[in-house]
C-alpha atoms as a PDB file:
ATOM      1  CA  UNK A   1       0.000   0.000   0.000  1.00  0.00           C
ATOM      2  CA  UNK A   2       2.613   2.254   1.147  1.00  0.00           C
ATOM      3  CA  UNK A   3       4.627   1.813  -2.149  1.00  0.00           C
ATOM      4  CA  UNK A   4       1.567   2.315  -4.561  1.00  0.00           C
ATOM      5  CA  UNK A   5       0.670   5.882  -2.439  1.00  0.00           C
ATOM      6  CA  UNK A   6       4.308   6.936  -3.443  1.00  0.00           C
ATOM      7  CA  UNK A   7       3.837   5.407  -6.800  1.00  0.00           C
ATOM      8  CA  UNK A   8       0.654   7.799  -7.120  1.00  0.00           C
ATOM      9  CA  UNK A   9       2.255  10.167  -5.971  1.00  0.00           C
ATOM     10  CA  UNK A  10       5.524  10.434  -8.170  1.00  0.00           C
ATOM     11  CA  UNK A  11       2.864  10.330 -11.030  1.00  0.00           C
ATOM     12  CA  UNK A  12       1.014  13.412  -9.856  1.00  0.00           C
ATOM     13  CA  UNK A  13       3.800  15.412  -9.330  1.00  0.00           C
ATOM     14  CA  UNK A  14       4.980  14.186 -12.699  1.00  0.00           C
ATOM     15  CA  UNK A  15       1.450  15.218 -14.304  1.00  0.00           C
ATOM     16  CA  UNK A  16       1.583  18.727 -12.029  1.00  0.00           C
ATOM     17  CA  UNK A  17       4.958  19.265 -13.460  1.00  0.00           C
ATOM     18  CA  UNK A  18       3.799  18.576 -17.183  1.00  0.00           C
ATOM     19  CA  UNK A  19       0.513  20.829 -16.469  1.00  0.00           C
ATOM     20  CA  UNK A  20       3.020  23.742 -15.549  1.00  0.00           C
ATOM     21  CA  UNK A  21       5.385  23.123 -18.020  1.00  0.00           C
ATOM     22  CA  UNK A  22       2.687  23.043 -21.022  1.00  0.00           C
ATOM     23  CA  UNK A  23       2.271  26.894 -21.131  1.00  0.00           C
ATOM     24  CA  UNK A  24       5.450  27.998 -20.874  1.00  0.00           C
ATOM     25  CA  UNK A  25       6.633  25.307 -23.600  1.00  0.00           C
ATOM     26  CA  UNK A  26       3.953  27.033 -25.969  1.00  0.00           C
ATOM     27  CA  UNK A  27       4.387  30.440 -24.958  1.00  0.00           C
ATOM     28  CA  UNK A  28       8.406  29.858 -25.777  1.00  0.00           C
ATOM     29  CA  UNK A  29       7.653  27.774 -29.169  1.00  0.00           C
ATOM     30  CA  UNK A  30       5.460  31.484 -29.966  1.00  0.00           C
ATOM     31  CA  UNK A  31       8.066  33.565 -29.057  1.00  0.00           C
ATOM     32  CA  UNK A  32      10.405  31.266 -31.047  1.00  0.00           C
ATOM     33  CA  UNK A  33       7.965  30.988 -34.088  1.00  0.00           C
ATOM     34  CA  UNK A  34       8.198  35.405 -33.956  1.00  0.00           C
ATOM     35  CA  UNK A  35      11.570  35.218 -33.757  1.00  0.00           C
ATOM     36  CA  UNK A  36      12.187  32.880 -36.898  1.00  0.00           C
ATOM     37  CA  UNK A  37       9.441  34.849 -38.785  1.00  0.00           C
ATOM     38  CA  UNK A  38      11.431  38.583 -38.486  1.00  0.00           C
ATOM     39  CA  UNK A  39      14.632  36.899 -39.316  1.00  0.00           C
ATOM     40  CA  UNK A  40      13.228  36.744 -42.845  1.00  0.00           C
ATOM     41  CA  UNK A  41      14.786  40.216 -42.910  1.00  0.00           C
ATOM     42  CA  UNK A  42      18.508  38.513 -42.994  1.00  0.00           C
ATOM     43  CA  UNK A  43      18.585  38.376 -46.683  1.00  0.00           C
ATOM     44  CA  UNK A  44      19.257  42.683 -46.077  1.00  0.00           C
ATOM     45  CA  UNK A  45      21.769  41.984 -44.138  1.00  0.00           C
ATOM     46  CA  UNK A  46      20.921  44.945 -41.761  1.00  0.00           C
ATOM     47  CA  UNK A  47      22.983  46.944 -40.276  1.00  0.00           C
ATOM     48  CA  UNK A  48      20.768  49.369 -38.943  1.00  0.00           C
ATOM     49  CA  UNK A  49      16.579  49.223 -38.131  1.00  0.00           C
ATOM     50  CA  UNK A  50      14.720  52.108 -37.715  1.00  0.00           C
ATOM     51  CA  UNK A  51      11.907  51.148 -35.414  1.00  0.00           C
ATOM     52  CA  UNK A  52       9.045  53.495 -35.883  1.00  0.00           C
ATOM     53  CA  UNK A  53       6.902  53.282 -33.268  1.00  0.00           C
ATOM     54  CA  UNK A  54       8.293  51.236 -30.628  1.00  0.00           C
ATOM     55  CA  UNK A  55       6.270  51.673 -27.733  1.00  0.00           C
ATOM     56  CA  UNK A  56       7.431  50.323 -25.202  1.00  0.00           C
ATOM     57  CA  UNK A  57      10.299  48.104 -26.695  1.00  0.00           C
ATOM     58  CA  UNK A  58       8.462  44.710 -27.580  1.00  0.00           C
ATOM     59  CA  UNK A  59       9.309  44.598 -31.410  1.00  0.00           C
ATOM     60  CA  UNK A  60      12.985  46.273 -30.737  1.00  0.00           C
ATOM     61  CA  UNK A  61      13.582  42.940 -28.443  1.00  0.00           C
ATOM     62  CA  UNK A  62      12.807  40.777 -31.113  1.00  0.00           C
ATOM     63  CA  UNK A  63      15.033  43.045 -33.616  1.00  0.00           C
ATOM     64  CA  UNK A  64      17.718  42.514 -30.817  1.00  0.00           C
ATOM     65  CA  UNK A  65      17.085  39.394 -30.286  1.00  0.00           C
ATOM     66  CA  UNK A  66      16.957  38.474 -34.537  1.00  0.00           C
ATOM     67  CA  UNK A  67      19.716  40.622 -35.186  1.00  0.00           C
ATOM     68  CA  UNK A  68      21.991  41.105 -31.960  1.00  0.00           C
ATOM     69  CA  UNK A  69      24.838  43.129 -34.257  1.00  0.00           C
ATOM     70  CA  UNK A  70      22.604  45.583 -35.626  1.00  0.00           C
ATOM     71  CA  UNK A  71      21.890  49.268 -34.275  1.00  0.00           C
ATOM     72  CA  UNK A  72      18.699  49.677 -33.643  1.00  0.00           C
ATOM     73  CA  UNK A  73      16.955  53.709 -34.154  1.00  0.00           C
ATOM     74  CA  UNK A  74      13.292  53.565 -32.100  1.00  0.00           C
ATOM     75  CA  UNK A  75      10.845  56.581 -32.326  1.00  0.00           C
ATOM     76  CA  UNK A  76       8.671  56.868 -29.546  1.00  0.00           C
ATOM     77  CA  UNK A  77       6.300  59.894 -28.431  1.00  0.00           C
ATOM     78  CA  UNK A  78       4.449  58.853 -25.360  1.00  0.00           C
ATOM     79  CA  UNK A  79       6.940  59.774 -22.431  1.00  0.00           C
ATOM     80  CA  UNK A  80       6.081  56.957 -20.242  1.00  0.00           C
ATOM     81  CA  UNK A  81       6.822  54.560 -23.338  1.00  0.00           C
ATOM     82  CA  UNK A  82       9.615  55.914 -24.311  1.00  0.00           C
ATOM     83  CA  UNK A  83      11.318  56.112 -20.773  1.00  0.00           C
ATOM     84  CA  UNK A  84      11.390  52.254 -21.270  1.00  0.00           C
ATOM     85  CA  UNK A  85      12.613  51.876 -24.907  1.00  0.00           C
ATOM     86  CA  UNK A  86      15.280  54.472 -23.514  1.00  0.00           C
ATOM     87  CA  UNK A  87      16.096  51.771 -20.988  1.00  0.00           C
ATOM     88  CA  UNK A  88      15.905  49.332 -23.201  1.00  0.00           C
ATOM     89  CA  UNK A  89      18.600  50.409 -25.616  1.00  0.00           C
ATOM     90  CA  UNK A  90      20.890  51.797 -22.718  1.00  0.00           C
ATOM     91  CA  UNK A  91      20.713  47.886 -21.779  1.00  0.00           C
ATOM     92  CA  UNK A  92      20.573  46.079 -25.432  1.00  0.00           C
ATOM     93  CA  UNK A  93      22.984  48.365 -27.710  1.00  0.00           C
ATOM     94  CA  UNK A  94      24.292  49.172 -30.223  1.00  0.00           C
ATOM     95  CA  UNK A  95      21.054  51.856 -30.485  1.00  0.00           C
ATOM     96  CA  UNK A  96      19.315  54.651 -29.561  1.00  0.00           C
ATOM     97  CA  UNK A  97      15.630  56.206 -28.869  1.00  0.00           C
ATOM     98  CA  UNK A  98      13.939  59.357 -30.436  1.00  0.00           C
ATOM     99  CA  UNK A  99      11.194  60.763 -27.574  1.00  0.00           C
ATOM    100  CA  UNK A 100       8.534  61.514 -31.239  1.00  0.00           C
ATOM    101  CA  UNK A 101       6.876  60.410 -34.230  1.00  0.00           C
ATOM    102  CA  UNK A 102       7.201  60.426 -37.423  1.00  0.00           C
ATOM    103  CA  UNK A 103       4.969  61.918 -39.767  1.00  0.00           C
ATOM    104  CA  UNK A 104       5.401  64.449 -42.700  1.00  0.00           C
ATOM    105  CA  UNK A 105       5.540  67.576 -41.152  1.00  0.00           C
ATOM    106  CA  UNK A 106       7.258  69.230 -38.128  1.00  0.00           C
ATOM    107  CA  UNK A 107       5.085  70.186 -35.633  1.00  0.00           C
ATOM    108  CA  UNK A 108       3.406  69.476 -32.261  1.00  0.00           C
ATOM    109  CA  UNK A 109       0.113  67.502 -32.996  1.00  0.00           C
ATOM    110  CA  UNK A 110      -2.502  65.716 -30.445  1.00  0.00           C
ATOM    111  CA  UNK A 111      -2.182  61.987 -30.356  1.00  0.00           C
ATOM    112  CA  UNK A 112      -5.305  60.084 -28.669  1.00  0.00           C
ATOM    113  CA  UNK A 113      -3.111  58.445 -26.139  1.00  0.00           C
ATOM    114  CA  UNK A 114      -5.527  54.991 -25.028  1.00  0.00           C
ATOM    115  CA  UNK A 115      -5.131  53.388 -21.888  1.00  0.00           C
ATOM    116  CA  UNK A 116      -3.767  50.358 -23.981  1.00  0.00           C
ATOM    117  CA  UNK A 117      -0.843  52.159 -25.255  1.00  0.00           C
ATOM    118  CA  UNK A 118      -0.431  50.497 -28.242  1.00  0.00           C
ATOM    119  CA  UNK A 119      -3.294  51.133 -30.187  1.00  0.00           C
ATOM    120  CA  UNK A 120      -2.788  55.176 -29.265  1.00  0.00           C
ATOM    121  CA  UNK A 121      -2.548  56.868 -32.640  1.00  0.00           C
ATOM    122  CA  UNK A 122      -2.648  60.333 -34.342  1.00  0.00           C
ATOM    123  CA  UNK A 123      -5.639  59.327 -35.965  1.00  0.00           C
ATOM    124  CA  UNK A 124      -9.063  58.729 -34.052  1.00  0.00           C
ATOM    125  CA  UNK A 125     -10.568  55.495 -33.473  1.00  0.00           C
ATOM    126  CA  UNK A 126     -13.474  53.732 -35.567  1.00  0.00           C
ATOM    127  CA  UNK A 127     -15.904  51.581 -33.734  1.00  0.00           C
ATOM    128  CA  UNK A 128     -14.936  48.274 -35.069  1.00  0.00           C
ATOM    129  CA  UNK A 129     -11.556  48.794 -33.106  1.00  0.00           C
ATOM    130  CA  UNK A 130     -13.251  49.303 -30.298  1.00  0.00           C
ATOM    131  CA  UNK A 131     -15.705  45.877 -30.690  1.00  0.00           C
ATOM    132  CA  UNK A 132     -12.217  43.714 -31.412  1.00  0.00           C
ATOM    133  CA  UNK A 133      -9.860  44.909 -29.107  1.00  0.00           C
ATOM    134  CA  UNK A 134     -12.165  45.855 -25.986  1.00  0.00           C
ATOM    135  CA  UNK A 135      -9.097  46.819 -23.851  1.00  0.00           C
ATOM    136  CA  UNK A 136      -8.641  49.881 -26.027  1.00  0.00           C
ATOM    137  CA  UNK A 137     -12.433  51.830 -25.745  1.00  0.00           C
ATOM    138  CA  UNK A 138     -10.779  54.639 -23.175  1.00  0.00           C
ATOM    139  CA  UNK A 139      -8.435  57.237 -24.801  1.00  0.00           C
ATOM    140  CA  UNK A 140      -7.887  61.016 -24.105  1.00  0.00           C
ATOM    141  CA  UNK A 141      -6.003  63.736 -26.072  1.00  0.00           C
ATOM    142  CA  UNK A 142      -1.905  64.429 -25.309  1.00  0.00           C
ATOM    143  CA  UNK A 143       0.463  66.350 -27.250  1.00  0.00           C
ATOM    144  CA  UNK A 144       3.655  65.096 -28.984  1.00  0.00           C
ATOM    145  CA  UNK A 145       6.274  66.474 -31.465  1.00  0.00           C
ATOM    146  CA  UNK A 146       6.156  64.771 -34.525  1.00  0.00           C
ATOM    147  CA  UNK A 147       9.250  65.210 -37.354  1.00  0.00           C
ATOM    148  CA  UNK A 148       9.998  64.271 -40.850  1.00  0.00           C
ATOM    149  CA  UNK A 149      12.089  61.083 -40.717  1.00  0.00           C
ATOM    150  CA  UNK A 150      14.322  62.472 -43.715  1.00  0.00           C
ATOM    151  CA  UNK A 151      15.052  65.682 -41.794  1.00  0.00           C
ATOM    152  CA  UNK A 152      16.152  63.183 -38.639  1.00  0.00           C
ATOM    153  CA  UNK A 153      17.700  60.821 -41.135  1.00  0.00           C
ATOM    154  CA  UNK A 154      19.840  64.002 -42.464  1.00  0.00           C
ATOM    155  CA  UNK A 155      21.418  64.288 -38.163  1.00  0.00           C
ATOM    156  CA  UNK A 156      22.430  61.082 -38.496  1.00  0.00           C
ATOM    157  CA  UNK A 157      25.540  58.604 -39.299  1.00  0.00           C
ATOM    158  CA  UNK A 158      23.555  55.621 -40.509  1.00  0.00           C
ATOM    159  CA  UNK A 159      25.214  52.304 -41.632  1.00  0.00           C
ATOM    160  CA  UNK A 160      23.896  50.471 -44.578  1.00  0.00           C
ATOM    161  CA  UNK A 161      22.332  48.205 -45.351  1.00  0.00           C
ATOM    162  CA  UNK A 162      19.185  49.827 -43.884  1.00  0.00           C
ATOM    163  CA  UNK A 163      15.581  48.229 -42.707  1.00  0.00           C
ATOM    164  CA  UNK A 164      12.751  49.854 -41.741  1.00  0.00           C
ATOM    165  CA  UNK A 165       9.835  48.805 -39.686  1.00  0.00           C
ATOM    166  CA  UNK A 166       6.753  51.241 -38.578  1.00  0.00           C
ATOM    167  CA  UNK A 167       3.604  50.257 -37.174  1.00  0.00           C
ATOM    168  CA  UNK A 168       2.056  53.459 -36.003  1.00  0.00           C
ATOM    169  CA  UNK A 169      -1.365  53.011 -35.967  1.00  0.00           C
ATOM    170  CA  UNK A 170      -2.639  53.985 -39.508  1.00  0.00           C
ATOM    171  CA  UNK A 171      -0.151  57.176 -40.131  1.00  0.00           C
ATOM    172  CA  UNK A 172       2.146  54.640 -42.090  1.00  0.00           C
ATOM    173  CA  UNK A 173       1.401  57.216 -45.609  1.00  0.00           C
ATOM    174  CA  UNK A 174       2.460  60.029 -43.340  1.00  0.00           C
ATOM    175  CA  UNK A 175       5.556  58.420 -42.392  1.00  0.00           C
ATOM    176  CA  UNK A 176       6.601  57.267 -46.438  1.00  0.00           C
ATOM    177  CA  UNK A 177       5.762  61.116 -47.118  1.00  0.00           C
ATOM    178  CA  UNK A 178       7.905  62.636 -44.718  1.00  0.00           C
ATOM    179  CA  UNK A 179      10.942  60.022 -45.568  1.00  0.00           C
ATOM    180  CA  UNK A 180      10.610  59.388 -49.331  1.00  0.00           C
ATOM    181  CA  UNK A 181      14.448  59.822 -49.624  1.00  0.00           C
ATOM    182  CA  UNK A 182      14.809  57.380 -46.590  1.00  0.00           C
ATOM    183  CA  UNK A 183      12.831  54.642 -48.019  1.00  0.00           C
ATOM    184  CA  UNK A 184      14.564  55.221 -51.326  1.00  0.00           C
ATOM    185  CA  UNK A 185      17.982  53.973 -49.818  1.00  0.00           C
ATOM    186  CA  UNK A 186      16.087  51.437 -47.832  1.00  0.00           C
ATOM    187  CA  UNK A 187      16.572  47.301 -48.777  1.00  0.00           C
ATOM    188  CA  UNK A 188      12.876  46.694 -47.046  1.00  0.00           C
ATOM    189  CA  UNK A 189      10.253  48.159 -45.063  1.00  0.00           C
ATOM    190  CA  UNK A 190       8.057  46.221 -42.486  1.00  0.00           C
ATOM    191  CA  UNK A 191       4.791  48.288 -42.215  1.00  0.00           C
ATOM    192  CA  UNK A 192       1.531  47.425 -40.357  1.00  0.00           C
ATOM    193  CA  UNK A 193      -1.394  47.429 -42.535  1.00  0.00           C
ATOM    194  CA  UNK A 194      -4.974  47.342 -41.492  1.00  0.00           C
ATOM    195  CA  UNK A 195      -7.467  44.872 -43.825  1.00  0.00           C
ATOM    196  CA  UNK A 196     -10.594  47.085 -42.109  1.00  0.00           C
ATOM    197  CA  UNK A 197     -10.772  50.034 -40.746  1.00  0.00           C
ATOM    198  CA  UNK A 198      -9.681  50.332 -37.497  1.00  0.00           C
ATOM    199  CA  UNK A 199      -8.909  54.161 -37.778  1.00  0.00           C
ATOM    200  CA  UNK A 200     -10.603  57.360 -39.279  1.00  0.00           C
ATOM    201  CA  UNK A 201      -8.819  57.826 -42.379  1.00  0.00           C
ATOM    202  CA  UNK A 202      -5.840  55.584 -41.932  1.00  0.00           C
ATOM    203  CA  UNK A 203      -3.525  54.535 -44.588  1.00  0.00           C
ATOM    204  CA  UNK A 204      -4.682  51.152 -46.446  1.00  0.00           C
ATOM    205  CA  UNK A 205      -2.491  48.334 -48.348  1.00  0.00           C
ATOM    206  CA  UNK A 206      -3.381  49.684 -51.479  1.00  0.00           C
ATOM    207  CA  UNK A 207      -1.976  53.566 -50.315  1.00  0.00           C
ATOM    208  CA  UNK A 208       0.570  52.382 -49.142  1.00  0.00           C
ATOM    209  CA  UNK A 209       2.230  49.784 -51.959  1.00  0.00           C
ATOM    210  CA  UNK A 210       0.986  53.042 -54.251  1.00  0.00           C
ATOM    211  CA  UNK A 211       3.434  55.314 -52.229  1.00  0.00           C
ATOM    212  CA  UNK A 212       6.172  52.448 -51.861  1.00  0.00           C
ATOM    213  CA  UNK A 213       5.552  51.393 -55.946  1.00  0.00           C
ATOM    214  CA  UNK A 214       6.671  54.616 -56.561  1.00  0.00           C
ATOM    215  CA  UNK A 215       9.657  54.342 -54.626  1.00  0.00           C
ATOM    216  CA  UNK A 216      10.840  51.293 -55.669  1.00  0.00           C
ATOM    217  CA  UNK A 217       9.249  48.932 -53.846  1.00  0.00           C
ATOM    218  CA  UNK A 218       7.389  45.266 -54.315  1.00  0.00           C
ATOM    219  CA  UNK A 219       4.959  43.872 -51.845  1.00  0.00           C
ATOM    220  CA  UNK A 220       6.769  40.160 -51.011  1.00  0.00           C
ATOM    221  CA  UNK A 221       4.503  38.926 -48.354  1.00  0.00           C
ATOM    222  CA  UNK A 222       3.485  38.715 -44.243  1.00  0.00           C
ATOM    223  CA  UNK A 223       5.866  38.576 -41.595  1.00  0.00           C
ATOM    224  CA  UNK A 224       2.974  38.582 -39.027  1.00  0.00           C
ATOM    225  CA  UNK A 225      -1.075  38.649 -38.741  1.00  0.00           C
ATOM    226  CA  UNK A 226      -3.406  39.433 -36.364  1.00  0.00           C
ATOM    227  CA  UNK A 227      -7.045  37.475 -36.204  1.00  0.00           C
ATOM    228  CA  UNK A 228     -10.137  38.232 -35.146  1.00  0.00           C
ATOM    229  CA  UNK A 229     -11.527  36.505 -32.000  1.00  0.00           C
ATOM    230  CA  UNK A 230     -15.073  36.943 -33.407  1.00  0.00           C
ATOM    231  CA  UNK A 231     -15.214  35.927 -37.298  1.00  0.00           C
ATOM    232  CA  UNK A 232     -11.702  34.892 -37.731  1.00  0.00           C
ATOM    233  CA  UNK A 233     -10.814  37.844 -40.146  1.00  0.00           C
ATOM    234  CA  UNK A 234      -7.624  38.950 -40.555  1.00  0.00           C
ATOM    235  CA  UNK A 235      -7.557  42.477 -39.130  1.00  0.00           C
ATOM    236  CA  UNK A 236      -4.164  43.540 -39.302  1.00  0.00           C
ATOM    237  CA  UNK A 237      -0.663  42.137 -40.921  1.00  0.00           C
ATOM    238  CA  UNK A 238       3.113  43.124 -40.986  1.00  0.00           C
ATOM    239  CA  UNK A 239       3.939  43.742 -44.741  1.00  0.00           C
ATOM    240  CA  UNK A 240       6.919  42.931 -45.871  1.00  0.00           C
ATOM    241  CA  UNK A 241       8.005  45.522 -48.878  1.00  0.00           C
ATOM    242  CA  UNK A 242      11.084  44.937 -50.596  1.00  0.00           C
ATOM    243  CA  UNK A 243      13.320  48.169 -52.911  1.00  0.00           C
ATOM    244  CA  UNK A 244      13.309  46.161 -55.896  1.00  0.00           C
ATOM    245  CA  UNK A 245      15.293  49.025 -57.825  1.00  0.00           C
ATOM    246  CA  UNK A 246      18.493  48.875 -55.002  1.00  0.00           C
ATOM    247  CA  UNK A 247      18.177  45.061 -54.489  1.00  0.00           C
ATOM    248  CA  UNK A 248      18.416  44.649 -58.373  1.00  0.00           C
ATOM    249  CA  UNK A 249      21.159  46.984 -58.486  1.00  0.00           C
ATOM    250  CA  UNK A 250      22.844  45.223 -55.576  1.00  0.00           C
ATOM    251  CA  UNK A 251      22.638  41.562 -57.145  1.00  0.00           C
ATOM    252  CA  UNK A 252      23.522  42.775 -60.718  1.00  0.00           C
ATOM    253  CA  UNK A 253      27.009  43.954 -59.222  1.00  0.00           C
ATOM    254  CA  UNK A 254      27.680  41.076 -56.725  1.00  0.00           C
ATOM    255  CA  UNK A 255      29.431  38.278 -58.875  1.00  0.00           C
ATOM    256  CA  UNK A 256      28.172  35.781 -56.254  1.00  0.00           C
ATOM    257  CA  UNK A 257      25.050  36.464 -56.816  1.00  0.00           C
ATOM    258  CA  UNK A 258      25.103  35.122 -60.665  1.00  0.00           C
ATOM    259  CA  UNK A 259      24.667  39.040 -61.788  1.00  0.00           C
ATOM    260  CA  UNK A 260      27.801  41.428 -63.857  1.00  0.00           C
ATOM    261  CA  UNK A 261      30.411  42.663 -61.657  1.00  0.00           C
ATOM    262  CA  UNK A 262      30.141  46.463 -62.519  1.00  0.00           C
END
């Protein structure tokens, strides 16, 4: 009797073990899963990402993580967010953190800061935002600097090969007007596009691989996708845009890549 109650109860610790175990497992085969999907940025070879809209850090720690030789540029306007990318990059160099956003002026404009930081945007909020992502329905007005990204690009000693990433809410068309010459010596952007309308007059996919046609640019797939918990849409998706005019140029001058050495 005695040696089937410790028998029983090897097995349930076993079985409490596996219970705890299971999440974390998952939640680190996720973060892994992230982590292989932005690596599909290695064929740029980056040396520097400009992260446009970083919040509070959680796409520059994958960057870091995906690409832990790179310098990493973050734009941030909320103060309380951008204390922590600040942090972050004091921490996790080679980098360093903007307190604004990007857009195509300079100016001080009124963001609708929501208690869900990430979703806080420059642009107000439609309904169906509201019905998807609950956590966001309380938001209130706050004042932020917002600069051109080729006027802050102009201040700075950037290494090439350059990548871009911006998910700011909708405002992606501002941010590809005020850095057309950025984008131009870009290999790739990584913008977040919206497949609804989550925002009053937001940038769409078509706007946007209009603006980044006309730069150079060829839509080459998803990086990452977010689905509705009510119909299974997809609402949102990281777009990966590739400058088909440098990349061509690059390859047609690298003998190992089959193209004329110039």
């Amino acid at each position: 009797m005695q040696q089937f109650v410790k028998k029983s109860m090897s097995k349930l610790g076993v079985d409490v073990r596996l219970v705890r175990n299971i999440p974390l497992a998952r939640k680190k085969q996720k973060h892994d899963d992230l982590i292989s999907r932005w690596r599909l940025l290695s064929r740029y070879i980056p040396k520097t990402i400009l992260d446009i809209g970083a919040n509070e850090g959680q796409c520059a720690a994958l960057l870091r993580e995906a690409f832990p030789e790179a310098t990493l540029v973050s734009f941030e306007p909320l103060a309380d967010c951008f204390a922590k990318v600040e942090r972050f990059h004091r921490q996790n160099g080679p980098g360093q953190a903007f307190p604004f956003a990007l857009g195509n002026e300079n100016a001080t404009q009124t963001i609708h800061r929501n208690d869900f930081t990430p979703s806080s945007s420059l642009l107000p909020m439609e309904k169906m935002h509201h019905h998807e992502y609950p956590q966001t329905v309380n938001s209130h007005p706050e004042e932020i600097r917002v600069r051109r990204l080729d006027d802050v690009m102009s201040e700075l000693n950037v290494d090439y090969p350059l990548v871009i990433k911006a998910d700011v809410q909708g405002y992606e068309g501002h941010v590809i007007e005020g850095g057309q010459e950025t984008f131009r010596k870009a290999s790739a952007a990584v913008l977040e596009v919206t497949s609804y309308p989550l925002y009053e007059g937001q940038s769409t996919f078509d706007s946007i691989n209009d603006q980044l046609t006309d730069l150079g640019y060829v839509f080459r797939g998803i990086v990452d996708q977010s689905i509705s918990k009510h119909d299974r849409r997809i609402l949102q998706f990281d777009g990966l845009f590739e400058n088909r005019l440098l990349m061509d140029a690059q390859e047609s001058s690298d003998p190992a890549s089959g193209g004329a050495s110039s």
